[in-house]
Protein backbone atom coordinates (compact mmCIF):
# COMPACT_ATOMS: atom_id res chain seq x y z
CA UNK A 1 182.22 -149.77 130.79
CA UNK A 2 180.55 -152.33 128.69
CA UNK A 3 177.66 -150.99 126.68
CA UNK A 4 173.81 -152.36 126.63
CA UNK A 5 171.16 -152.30 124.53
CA UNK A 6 167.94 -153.52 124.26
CA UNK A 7 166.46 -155.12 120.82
CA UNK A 8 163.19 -155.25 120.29
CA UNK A 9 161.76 -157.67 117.52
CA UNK A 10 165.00 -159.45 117.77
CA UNK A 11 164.51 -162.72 116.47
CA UNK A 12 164.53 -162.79 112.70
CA UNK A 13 165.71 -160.13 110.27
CA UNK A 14 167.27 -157.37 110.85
CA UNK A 15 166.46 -157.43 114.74
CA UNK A 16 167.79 -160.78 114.95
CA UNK A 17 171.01 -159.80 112.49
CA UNK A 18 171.54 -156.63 114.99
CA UNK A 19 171.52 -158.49 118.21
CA UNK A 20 173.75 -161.25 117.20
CA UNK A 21 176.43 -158.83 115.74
CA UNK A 22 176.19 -156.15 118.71
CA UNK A 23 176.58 -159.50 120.93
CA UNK A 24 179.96 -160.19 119.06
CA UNK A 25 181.23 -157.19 119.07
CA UNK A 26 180.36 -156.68 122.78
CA UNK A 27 177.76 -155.24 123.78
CA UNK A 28 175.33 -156.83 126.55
CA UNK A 29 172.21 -157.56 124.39
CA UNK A 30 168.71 -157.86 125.39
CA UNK A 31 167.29 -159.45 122.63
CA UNK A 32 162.88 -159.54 123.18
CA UNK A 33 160.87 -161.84 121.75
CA UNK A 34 157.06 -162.90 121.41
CA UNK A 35 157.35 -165.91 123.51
CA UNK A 36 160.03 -168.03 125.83
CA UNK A 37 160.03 -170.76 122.80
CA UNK A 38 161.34 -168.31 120.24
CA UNK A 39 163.75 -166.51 122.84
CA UNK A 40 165.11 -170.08 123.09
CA UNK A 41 165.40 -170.53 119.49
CA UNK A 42 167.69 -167.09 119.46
CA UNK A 43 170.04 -168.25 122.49
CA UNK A 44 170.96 -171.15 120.80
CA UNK A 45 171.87 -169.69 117.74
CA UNK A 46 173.87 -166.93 119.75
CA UNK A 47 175.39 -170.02 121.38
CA UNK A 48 176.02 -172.04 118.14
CA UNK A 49 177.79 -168.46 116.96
CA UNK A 50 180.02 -168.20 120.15
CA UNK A 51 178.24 -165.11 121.48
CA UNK A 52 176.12 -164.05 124.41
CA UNK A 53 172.67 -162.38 124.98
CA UNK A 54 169.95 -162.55 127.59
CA UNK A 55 166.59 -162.47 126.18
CA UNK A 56 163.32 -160.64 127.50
CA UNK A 57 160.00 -162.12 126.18
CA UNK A 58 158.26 -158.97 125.85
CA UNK A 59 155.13 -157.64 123.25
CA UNK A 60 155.54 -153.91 122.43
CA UNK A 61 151.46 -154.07 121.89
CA UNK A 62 150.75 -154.49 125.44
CA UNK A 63 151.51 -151.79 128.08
CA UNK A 64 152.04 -153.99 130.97
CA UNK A 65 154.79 -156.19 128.82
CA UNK A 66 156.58 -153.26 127.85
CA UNK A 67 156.36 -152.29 131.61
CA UNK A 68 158.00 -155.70 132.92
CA UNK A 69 160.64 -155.54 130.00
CA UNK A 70 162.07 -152.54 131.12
CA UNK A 71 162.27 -153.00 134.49
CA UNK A 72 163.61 -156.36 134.16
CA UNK A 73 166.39 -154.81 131.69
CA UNK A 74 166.74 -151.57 134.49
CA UNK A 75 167.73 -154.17 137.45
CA UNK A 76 170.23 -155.94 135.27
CA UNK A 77 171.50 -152.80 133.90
CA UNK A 78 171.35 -150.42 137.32
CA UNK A 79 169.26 -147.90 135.63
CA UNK A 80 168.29 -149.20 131.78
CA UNK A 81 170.17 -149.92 128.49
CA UNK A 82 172.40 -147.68 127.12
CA UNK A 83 170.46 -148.08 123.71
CA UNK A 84 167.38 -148.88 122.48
CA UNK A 85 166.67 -150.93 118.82
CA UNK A 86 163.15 -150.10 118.22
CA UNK A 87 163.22 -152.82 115.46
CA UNK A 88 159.32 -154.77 116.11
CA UNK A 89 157.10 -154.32 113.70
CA UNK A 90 154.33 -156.29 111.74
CA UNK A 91 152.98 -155.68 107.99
CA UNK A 92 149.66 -154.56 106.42
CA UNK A 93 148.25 -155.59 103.44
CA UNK A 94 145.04 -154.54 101.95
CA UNK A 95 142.77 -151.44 100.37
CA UNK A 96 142.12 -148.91 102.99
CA UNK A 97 138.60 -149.97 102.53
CA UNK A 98 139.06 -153.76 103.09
CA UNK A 99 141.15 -153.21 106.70
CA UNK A 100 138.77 -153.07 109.26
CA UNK A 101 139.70 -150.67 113.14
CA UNK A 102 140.61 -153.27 115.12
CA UNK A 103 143.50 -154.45 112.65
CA UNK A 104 144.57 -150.90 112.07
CA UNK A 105 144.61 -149.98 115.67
CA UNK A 106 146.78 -153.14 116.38
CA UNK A 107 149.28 -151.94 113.14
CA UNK A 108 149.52 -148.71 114.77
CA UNK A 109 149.92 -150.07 118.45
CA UNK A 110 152.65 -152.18 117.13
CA UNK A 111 154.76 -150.07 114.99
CA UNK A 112 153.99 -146.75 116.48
CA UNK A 113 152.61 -146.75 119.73
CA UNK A 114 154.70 -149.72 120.99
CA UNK A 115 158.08 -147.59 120.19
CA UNK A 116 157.30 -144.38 121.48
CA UNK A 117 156.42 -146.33 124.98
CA UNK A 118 159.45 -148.44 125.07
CA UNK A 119 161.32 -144.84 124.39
CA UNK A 120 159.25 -143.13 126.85
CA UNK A 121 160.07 -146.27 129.13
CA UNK A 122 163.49 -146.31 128.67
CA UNK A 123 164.31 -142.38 128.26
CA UNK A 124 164.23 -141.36 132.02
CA UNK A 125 167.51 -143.57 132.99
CA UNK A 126 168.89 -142.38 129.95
CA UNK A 127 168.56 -138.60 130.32
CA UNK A 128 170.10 -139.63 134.22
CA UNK A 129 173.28 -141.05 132.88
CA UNK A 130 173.55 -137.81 130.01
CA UNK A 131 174.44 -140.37 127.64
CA UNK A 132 172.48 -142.72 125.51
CA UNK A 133 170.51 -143.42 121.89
CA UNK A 134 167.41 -145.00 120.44
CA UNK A 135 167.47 -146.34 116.99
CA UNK A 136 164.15 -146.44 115.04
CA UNK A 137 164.19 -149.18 112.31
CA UNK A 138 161.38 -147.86 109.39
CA UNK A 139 161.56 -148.13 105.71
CA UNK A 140 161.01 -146.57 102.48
CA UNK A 141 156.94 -146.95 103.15
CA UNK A 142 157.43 -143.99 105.32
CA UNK A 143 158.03 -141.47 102.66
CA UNK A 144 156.31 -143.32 99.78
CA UNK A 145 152.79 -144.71 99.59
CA UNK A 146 151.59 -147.34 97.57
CA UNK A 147 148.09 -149.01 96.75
CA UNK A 148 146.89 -151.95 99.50
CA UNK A 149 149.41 -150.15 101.60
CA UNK A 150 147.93 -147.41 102.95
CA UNK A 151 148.31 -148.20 106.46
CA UNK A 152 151.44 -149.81 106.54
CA UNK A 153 153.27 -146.41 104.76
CA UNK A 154 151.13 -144.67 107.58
CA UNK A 155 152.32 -146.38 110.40
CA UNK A 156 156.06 -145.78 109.11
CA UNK A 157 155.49 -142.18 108.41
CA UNK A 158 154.21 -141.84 111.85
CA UNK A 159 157.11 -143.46 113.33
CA UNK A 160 159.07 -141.31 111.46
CA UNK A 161 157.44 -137.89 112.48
CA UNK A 162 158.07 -139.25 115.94
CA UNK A 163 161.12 -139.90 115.41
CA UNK A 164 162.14 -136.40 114.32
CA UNK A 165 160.21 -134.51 116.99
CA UNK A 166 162.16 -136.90 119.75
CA UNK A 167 165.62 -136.19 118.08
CA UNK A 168 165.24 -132.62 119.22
CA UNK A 169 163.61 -133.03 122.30
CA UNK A 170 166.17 -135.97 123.38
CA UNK A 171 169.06 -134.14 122.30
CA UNK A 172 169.78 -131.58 124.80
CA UNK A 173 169.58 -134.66 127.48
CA UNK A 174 172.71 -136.07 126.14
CA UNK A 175 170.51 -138.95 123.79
CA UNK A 176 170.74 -139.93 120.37
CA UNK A 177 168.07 -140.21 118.34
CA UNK A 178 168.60 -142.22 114.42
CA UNK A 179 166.39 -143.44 112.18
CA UNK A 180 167.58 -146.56 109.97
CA UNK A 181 165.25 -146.10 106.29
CA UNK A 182 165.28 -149.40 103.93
CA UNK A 183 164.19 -150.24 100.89
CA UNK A 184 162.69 -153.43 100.20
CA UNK A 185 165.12 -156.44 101.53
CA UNK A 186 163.89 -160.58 102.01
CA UNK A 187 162.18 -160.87 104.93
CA UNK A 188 159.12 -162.99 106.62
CA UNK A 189 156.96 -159.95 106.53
CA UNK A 190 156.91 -160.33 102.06
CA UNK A 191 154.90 -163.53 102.57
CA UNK A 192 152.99 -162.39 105.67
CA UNK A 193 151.93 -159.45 103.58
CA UNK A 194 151.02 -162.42 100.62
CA UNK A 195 149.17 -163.89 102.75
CA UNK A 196 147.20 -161.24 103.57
CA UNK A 197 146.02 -160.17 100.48
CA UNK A 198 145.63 -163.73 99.32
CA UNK A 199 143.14 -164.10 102.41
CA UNK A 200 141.26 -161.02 101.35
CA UNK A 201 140.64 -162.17 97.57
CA UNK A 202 139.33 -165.27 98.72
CA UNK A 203 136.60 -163.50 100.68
CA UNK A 204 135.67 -162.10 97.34
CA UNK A 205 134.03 -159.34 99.24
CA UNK A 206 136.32 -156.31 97.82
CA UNK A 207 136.85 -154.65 94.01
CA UNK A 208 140.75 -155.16 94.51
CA UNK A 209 140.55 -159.07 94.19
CA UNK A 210 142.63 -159.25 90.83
CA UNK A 211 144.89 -156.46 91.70
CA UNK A 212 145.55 -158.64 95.45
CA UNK A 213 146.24 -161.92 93.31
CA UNK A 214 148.75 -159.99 91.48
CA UNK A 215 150.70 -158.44 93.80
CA UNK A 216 150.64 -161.42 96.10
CA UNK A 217 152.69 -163.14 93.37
CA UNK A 218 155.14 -160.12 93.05
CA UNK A 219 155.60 -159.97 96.98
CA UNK A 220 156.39 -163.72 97.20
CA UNK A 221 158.78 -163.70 93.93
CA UNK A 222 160.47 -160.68 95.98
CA UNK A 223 160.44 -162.65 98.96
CA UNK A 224 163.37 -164.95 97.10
CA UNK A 225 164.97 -162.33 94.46
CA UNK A 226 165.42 -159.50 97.12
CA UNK A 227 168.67 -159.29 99.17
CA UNK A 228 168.95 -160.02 102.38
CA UNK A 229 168.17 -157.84 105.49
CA UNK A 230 172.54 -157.86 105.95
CA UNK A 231 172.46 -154.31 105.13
CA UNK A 232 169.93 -152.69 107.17
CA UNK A 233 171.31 -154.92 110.32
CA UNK A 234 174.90 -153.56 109.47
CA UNK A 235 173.24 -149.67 109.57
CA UNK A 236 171.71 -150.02 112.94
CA UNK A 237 174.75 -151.37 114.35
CA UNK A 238 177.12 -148.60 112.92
CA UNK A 239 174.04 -145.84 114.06
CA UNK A 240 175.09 -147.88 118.12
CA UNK A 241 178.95 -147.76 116.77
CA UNK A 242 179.20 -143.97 116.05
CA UNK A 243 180.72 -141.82 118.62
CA UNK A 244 178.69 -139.19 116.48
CA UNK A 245 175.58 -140.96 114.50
CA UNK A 246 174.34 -139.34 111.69
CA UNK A 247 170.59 -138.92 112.07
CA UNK A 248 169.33 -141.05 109.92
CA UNK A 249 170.89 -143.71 107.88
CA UNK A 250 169.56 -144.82 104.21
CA UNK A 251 170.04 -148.42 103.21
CA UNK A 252 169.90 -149.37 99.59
CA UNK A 253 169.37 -147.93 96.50
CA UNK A 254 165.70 -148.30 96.38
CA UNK A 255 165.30 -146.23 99.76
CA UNK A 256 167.44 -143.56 98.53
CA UNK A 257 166.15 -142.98 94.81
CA UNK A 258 162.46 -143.68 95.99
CA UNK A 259 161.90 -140.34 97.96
CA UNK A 260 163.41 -138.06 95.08
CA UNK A 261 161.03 -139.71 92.14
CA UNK A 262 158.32 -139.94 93.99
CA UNK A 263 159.10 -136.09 95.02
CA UNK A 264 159.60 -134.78 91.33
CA UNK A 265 156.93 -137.35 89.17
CA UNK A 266 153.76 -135.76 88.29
CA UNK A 267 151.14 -137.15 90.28
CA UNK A 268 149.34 -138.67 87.59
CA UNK A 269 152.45 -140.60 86.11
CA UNK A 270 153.47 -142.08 89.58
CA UNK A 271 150.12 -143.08 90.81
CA UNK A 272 149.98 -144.94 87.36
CA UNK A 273 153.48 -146.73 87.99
CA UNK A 274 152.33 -147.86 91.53
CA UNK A 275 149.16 -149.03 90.43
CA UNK A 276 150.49 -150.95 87.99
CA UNK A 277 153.02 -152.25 90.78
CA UNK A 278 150.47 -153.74 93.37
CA UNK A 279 148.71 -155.45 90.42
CA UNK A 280 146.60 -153.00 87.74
CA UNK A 281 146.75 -153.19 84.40
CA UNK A 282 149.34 -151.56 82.91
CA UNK A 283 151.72 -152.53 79.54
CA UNK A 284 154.12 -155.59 80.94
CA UNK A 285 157.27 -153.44 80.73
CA UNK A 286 155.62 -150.57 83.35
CA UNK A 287 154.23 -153.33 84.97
CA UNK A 288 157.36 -154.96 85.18
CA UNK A 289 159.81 -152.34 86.31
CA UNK A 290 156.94 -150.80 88.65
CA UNK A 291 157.58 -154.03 90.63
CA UNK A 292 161.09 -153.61 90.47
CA UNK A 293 161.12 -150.17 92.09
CA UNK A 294 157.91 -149.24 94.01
CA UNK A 295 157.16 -151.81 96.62
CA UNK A 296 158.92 -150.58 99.56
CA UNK A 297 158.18 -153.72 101.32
């Protein structure tokens, strides 16, 4: 029986890279998107591509969306997807102190609160059939933090603690939970991020304004020297591929060397390093490499 999954975020990056290859290799893709003129945009580059998906416009921040997403998905599907690519997500740039609730809340209603629903959501038809798996895209921000990214690496953490506790209470149900962890990769959300911190030194209400300036230069030179998000799209299609997924699948080298320094550096010597990569003064050569290695964008 052919396969379906649902992919939320789906069109650009890795959700977009995801549904386009699980569409050629078969699957029946439900690719979401913000709005009927980007889920346009993504059919015809599935069409251009010789594949085929059917998109749901859906926002993960709004209950009643997520509602109407699923159930469309359910009737196609008679029951729900097979899997489900929790891949949408937004970015968060600033000093704890210069992000006021409401934009926090709506981080954490996006990447956090939107997943678990569309899990919850989707979970019952799963746990029916004995036989299914969600796939939660995070990053490298989960396990390390970084100056003017406090609640971005929260939000990712989160989604990773949730991600863990639903692994074991999925798993008995006959439904696989992975998590897909990447270090920094080109992607739309390096110059959102830029743009955030560019809007908050121009306010020149906050201490951090020369530390912003700085890193918004470093996250739009990454924006063009990083790789592309190929990897991490390959890793949450081989996490669908798997007859047995491993749970949790580490892209790049950043995301797997970033957890162990940051684990053994004394406290001192790594705050100093990450300081010095969102911006603070530091000797070029720390400053340098800092950028290089700690801005799990």
């Amino acid at each position: 029986m052919r396969r379906s999954v649902l992919v939320t975020g789906a069109t650009s990056g890795v959700g977009r890279g995801a549904a386009l290859k699980l569409a050629k290799a078969g699957f029946e893709v439900f690719a979401t998107a913000r709005d009927e003129e980007k889920a346009e945009k993504l059919r015809a580059e599935a069409a251009e591509r010789d594949v085929t998906l059917r998109t749901v416009v859906l926002d993960v921040a709004d209950a009643d969306s997520c509602r109407d997403a699923c159930a469309q998905v359910a009737e196609a599907t008679e029951g729900g997807p097979w899997a489900l690519v929790n891949n949408a997500g937004i970015p968060l740039a600033g000093a704890v102190e210069d992000i006021d609730d409401a934009a926090a809340r709506h981080l954490l209603e996006v990447n956090v609160v939107g997943a678990a629903r569309m899990a919850r959501l989707l979970l019952p038809g799963m746990r029916k059939r004995g036989d299914g798996r969600i796939v939660n895209v995070s990053s490298l921000a989960g396990r390390v933090t970084a100056p003017a990214m406090g609640w971005y690496c929260a939000g990712k953490s989160a989604l990773g603690a949730l991600n863990d506790a639903l692994r074991m209470e999925a798993g008995p149900g006959g439904v696989q939970v992975v998590v897909v962890e990447a270090g920094a990769y080109a992607s739309a959300i390096q110059n959102r991020a830029a743009d955030a911190l560019a809007a908050l030194a121009a306010r020149g209400q906050t201490v951090f304004g020369d530390m912003y300036r700085v890193a918004e230069a470093g996250l739009r030179e990454s924006a063009i020297r990083l790789p592309g998000s190929e990897p991490v799209a390959s890793a949450v299609c081989r996490a669908l591929f798997a007859a047995r997924p491993r749970p949790r699948y580490v892209v790049g080298r950043q995301a797997r060397l970033g957890p162990v320094a940051d684990a053994l550096a004394p406290v001192r010597v790594k705050d100093h390093v990450k300081r010095a990569a969102m911006g603070a003064e530091a000797h070029p050569l720390v400053a340098y490499a800092a950028r290089r290695w700690c801005t799990p964008w």
